[in-house]
C-alpha atoms as a PDB file:
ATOM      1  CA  UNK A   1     104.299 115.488  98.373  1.00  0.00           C
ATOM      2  CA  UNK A   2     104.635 113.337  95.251  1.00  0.00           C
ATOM      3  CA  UNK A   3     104.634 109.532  95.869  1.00  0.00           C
ATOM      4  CA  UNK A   4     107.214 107.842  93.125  1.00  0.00           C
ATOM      5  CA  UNK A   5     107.812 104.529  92.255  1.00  0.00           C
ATOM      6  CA  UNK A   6     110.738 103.105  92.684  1.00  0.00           C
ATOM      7  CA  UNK A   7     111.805 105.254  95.381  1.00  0.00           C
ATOM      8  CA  UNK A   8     112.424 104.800  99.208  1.00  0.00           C
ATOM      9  CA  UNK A   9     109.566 106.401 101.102  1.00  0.00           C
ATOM     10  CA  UNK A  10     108.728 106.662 105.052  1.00  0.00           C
ATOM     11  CA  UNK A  11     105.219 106.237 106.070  1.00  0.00           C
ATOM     12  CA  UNK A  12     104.049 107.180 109.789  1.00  0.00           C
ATOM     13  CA  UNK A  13     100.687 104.791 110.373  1.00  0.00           C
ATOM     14  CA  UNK A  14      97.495 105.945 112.887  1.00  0.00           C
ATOM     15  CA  UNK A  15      99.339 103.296 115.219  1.00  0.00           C
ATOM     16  CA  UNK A  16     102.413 105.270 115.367  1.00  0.00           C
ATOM     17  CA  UNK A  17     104.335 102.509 113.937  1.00  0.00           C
ATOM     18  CA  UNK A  18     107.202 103.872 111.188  1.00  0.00           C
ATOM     19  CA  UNK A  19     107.897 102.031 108.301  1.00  0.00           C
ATOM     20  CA  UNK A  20     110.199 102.362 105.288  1.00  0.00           C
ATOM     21  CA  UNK A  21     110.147 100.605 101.919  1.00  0.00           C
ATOM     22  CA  UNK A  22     110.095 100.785  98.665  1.00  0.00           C
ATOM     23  CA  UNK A  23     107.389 102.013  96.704  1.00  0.00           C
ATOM     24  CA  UNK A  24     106.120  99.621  93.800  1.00  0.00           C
ATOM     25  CA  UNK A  25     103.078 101.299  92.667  1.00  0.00           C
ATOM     26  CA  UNK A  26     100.014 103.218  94.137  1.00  0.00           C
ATOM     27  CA  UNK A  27      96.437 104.495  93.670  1.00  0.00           C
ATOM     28  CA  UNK A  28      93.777 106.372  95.831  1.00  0.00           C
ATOM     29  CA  UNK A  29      93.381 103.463  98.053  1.00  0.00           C
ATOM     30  CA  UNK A  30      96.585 101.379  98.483  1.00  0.00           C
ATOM     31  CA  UNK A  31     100.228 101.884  97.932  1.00  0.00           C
ATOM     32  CA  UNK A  32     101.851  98.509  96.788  1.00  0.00           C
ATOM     33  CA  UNK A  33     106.051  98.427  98.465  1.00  0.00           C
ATOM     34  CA  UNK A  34     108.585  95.593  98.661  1.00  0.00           C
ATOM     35  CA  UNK A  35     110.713  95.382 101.591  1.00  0.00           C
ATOM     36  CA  UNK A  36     109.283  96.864 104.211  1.00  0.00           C
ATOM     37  CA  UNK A  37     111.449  97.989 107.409  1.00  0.00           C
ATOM     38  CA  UNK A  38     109.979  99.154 110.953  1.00  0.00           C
ATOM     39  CA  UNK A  39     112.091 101.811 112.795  1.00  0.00           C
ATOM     40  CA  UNK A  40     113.031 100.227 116.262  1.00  0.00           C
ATOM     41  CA  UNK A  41     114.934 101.383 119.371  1.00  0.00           C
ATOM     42  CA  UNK A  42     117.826  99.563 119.835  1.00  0.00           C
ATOM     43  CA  UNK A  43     121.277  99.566 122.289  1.00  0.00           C
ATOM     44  CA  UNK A  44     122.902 102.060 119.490  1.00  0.00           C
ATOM     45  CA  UNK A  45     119.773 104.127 118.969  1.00  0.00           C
ATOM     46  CA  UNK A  46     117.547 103.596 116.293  1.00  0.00           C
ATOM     47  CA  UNK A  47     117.436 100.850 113.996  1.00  0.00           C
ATOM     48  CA  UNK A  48     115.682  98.715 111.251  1.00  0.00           C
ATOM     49  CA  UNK A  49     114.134  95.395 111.377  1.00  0.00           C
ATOM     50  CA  UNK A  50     111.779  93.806 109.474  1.00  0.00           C
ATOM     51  CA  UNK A  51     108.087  95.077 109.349  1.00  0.00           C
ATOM     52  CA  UNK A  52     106.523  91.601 108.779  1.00  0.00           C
ATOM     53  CA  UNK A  53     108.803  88.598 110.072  1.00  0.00           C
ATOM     54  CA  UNK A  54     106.767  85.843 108.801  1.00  0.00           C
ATOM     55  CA  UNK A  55     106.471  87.195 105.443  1.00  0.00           C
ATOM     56  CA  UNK A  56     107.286  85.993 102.114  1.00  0.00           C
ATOM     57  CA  UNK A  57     110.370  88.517 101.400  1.00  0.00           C
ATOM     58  CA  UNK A  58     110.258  88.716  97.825  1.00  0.00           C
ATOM     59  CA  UNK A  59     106.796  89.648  97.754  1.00  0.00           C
ATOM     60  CA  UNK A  60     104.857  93.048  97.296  1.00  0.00           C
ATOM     61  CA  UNK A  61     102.682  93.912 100.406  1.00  0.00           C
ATOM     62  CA  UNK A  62     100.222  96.719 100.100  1.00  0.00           C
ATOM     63  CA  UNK A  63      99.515  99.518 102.752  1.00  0.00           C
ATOM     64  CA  UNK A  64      96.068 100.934 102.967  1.00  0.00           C
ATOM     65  CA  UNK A  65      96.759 104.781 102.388  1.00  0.00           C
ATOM     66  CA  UNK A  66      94.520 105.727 104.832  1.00  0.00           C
ATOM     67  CA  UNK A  67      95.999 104.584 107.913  1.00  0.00           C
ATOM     68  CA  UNK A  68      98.703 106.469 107.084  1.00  0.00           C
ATOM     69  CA  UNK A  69      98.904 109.809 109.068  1.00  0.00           C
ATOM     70  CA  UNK A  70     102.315 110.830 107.068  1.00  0.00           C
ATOM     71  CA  UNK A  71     104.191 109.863 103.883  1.00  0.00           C
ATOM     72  CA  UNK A  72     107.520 111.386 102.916  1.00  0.00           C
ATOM     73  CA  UNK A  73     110.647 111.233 101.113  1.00  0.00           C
ATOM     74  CA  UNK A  74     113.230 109.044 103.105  1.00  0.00           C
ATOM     75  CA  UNK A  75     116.061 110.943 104.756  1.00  0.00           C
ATOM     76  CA  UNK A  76     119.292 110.333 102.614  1.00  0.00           C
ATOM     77  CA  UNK A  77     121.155 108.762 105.458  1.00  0.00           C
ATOM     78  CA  UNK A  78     118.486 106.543 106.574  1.00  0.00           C
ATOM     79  CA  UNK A  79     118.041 105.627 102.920  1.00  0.00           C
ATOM     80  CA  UNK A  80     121.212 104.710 102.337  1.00  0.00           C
ATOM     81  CA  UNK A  81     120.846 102.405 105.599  1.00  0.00           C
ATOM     82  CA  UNK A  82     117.834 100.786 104.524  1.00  0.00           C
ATOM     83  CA  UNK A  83     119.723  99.885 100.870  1.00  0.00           C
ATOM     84  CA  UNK A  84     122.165  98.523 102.676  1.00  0.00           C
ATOM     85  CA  UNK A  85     119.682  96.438 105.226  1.00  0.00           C
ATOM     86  CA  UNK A  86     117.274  95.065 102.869  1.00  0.00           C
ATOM     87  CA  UNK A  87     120.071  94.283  99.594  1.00  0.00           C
ATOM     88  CA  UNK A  88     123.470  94.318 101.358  1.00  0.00           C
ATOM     89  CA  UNK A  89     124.737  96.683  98.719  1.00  0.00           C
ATOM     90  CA  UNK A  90     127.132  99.579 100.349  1.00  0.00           C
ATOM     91  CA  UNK A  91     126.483 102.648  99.157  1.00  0.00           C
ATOM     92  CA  UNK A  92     129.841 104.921  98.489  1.00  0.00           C
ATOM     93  CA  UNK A  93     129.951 108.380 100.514  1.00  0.00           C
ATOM     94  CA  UNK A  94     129.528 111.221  97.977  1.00  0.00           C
ATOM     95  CA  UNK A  95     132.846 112.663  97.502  1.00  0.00           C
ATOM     96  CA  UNK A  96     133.988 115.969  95.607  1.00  0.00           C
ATOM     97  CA  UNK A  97     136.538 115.476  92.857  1.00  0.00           C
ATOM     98  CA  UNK A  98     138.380 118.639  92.402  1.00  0.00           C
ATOM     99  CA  UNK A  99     141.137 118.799  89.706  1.00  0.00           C
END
């Protein structure tokens, strides 16, 4: 799997903890992401919350690659969740245009 910058990525960590966030830049070592969201149980199933809460928000926090057991795209439902959570942005269903 390619990492890419500026995309929404999950990462699965040796802890089991799941995170999501976007990715600002990597290397061998250490992947570099801004907003950072855990995945949570909740009363309506899963959810998001924040990864770090006493955290500077508007920062860049970097994730040591190798505690990281799996790294993947971000499901396109869950990614349009996490827009929403972290910028409060809605993102428009995908609709067909037939004329």
């Amino acid at each position: 799997m390619k990492i890419e910058k500026n995309q929404v990525h999950s990462f699965k960590f040796t802890s089991g903890e799941e995170v999501i966030a976007r990715v600002m830049d990597f290397d061998n070592d250490w992947i570099s992401v801004s907003d950072p969201v855990a995945v949570a149980p909740g009363p309506q199933g899963m959810g998001l919350i924040p990864a770090m809460f006493t955290m500077d928000h508007d920062q860049t926090i970097s994730i040591n690659i190798h505690n990281c057991v799996l790294i993947g795209h971000t499901d396109e439902s869950v990614r349009v969740k996490y827009i929403q959570a972290t910028t409060g942005l809605t993102v428009p269903d995908k609709k067909i245009v037939m004329g």
